[in-house]
N, C-alpha and C. Protein backbone atom coordinates (compact mmCIF):
# COMPACT_ATOMS: atom_id res chain seq x y z
N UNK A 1 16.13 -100.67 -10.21
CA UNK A 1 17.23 -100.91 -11.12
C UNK A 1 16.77 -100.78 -12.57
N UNK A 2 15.72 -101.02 -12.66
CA UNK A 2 14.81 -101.38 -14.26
C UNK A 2 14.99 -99.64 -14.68
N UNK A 3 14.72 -98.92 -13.68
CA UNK A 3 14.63 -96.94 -13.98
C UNK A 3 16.19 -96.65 -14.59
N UNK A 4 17.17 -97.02 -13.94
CA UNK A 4 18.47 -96.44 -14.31
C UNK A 4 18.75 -97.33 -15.46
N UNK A 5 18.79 -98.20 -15.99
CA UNK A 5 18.87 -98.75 -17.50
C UNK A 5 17.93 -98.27 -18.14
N UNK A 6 16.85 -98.02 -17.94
CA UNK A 6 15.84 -97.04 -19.20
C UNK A 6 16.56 -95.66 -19.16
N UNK A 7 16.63 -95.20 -18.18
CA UNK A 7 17.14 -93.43 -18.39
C UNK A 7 18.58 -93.78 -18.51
N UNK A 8 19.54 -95.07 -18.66
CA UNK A 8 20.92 -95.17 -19.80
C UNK A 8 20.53 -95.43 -21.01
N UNK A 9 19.29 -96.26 -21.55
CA UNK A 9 19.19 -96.22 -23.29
C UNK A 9 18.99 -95.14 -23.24
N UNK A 10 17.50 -94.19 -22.48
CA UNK A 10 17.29 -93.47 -23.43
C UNK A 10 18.33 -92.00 -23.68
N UNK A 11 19.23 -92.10 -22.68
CA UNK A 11 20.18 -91.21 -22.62
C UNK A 11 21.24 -91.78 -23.97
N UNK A 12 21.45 -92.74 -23.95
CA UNK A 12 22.18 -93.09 -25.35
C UNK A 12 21.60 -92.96 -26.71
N UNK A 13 20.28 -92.86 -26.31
CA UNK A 13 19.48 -93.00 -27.75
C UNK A 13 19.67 -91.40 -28.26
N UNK A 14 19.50 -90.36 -27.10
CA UNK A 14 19.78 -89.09 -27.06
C UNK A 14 21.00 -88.30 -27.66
N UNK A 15 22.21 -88.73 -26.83
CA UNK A 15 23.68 -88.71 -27.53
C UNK A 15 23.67 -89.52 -28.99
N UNK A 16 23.33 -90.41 -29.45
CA UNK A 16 23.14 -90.87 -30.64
C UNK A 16 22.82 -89.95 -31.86
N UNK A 17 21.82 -89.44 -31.40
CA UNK A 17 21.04 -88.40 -32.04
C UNK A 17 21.79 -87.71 -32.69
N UNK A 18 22.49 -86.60 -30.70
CA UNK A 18 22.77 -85.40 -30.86
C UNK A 18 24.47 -85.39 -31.68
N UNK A 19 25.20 -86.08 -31.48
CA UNK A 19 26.25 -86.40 -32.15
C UNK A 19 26.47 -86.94 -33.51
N UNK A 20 25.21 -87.08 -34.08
CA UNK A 20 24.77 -88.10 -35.55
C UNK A 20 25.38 -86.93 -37.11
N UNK A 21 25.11 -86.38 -36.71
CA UNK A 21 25.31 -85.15 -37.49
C UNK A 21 26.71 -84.68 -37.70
N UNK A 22 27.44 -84.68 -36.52
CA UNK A 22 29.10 -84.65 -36.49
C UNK A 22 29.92 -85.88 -37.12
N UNK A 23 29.41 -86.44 -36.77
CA UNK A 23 30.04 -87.89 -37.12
C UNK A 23 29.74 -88.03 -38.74
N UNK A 24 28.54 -87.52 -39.30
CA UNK A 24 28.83 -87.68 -40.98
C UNK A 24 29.39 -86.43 -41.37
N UNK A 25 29.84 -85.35 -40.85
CA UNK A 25 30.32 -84.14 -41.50
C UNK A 25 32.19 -84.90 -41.41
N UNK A 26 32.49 -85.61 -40.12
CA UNK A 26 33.67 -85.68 -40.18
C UNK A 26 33.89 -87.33 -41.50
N UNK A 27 33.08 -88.11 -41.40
CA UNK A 27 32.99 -88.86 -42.44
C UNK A 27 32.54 -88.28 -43.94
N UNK A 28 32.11 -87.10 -44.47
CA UNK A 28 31.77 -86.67 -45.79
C UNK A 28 33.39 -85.67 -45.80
N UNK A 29 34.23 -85.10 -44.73
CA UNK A 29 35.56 -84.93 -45.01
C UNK A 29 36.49 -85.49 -45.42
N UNK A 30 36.57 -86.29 -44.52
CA UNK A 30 37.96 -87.65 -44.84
C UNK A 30 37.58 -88.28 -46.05
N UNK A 31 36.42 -87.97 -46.44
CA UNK A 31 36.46 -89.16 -47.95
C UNK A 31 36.80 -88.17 -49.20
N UNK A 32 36.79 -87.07 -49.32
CA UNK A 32 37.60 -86.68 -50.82
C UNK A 32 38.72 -85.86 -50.26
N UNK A 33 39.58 -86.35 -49.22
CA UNK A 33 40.87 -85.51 -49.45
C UNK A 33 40.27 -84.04 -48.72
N UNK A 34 39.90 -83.77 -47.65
CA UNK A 34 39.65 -82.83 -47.12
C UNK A 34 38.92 -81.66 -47.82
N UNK A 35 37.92 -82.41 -48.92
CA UNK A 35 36.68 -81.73 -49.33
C UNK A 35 35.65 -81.71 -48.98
N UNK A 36 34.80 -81.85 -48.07
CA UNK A 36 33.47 -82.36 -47.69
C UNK A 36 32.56 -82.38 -48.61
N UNK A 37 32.29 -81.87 -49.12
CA UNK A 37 31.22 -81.16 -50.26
C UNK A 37 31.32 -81.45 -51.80
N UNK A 38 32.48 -82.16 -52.28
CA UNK A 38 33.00 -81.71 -53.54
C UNK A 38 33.86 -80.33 -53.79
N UNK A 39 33.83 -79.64 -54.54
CA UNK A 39 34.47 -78.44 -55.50
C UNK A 39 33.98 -77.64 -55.14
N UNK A 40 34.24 -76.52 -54.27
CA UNK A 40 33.16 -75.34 -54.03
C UNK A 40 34.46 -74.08 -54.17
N UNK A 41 33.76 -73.42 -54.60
CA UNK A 41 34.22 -71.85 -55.01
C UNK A 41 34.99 -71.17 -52.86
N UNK A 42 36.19 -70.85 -53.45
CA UNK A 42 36.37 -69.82 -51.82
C UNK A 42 35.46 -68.55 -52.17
N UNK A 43 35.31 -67.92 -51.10
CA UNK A 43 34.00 -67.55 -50.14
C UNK A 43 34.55 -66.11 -51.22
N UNK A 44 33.70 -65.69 -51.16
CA UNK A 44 34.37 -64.22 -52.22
C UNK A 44 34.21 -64.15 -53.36
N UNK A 45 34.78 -65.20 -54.00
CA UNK A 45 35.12 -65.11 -55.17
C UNK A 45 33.88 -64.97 -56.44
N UNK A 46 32.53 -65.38 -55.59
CA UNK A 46 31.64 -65.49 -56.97
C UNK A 46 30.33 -64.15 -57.20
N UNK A 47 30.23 -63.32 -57.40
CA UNK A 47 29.48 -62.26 -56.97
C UNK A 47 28.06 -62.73 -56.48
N UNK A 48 27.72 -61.64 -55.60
CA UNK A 48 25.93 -62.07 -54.70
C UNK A 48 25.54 -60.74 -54.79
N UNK A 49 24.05 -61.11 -54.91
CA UNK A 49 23.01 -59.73 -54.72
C UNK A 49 23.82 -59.58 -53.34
N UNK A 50 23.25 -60.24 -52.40
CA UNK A 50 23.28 -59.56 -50.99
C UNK A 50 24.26 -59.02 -50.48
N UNK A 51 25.53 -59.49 -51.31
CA UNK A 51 26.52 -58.76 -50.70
C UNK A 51 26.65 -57.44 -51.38
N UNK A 52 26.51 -57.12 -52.27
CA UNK A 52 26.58 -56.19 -53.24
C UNK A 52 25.64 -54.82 -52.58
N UNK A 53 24.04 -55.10 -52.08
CA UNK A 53 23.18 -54.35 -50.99
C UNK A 53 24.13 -54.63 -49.69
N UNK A 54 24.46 -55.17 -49.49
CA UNK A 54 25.17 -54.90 -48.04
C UNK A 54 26.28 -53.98 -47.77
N UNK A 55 27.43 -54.01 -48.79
CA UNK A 55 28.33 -52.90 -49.11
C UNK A 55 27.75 -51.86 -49.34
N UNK A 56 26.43 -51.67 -50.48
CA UNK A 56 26.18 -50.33 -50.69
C UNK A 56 25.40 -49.45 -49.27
N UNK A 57 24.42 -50.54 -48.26
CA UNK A 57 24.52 -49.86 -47.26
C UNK A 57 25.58 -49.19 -46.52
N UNK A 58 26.68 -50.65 -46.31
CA UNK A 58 27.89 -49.85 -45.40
C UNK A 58 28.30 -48.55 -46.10
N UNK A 59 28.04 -48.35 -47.11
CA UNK A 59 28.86 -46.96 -47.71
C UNK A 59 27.77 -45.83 -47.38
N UNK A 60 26.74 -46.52 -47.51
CA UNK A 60 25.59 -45.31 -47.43
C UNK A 60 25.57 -44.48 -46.35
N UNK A 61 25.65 -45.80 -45.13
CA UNK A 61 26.02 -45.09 -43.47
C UNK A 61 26.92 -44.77 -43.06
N UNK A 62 28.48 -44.64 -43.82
CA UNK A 62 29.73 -44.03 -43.78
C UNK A 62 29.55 -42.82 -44.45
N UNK A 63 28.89 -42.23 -45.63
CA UNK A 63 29.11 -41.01 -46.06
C UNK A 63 28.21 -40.15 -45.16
N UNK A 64 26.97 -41.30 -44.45
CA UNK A 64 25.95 -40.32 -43.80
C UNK A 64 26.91 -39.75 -42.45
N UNK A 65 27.69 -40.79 -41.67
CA UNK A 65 27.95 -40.39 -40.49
C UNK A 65 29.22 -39.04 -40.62
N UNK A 66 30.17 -39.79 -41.93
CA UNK A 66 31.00 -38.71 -42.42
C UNK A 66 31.00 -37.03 -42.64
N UNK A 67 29.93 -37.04 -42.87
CA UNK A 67 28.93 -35.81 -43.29
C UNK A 67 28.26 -34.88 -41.73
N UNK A 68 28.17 -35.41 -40.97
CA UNK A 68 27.87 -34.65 -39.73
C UNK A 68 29.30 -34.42 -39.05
């Protein structure tokens, strides 16, 4: 009996864990009005190197494939 109450903590100690992380993302939401984060820019809007090399590939391998 002593085995199946150790492998229930440590199975709770486990789920504890693995769920710990969800539980403050849904608590850092609900506290500013469905901001988690504060003020953040929508996704797009602020220019990036990487996206900027990433388009110029996609174009690079559209004029290449275009071209055959």
């Amino acid at each position: 009996m002593g085995g199946i109450i150790e492998l229930l903590v440590i199975m709770l100690i486990i789920a504890t864990a693995a769920f710990a992380p969800l539980a403050y993302f849904i608590y850092k939401y609900t506290q500013k009005n469905g901001q988690p984060f504060g003020e953040t820019e929508p996704h797009g809007d602020s220019p990036s190197l990487v996206n900027d090399i990433a388009e110029s590939a996609i174009h690079f391998v559209k004029s290449k494939l275009g071209k055959k």
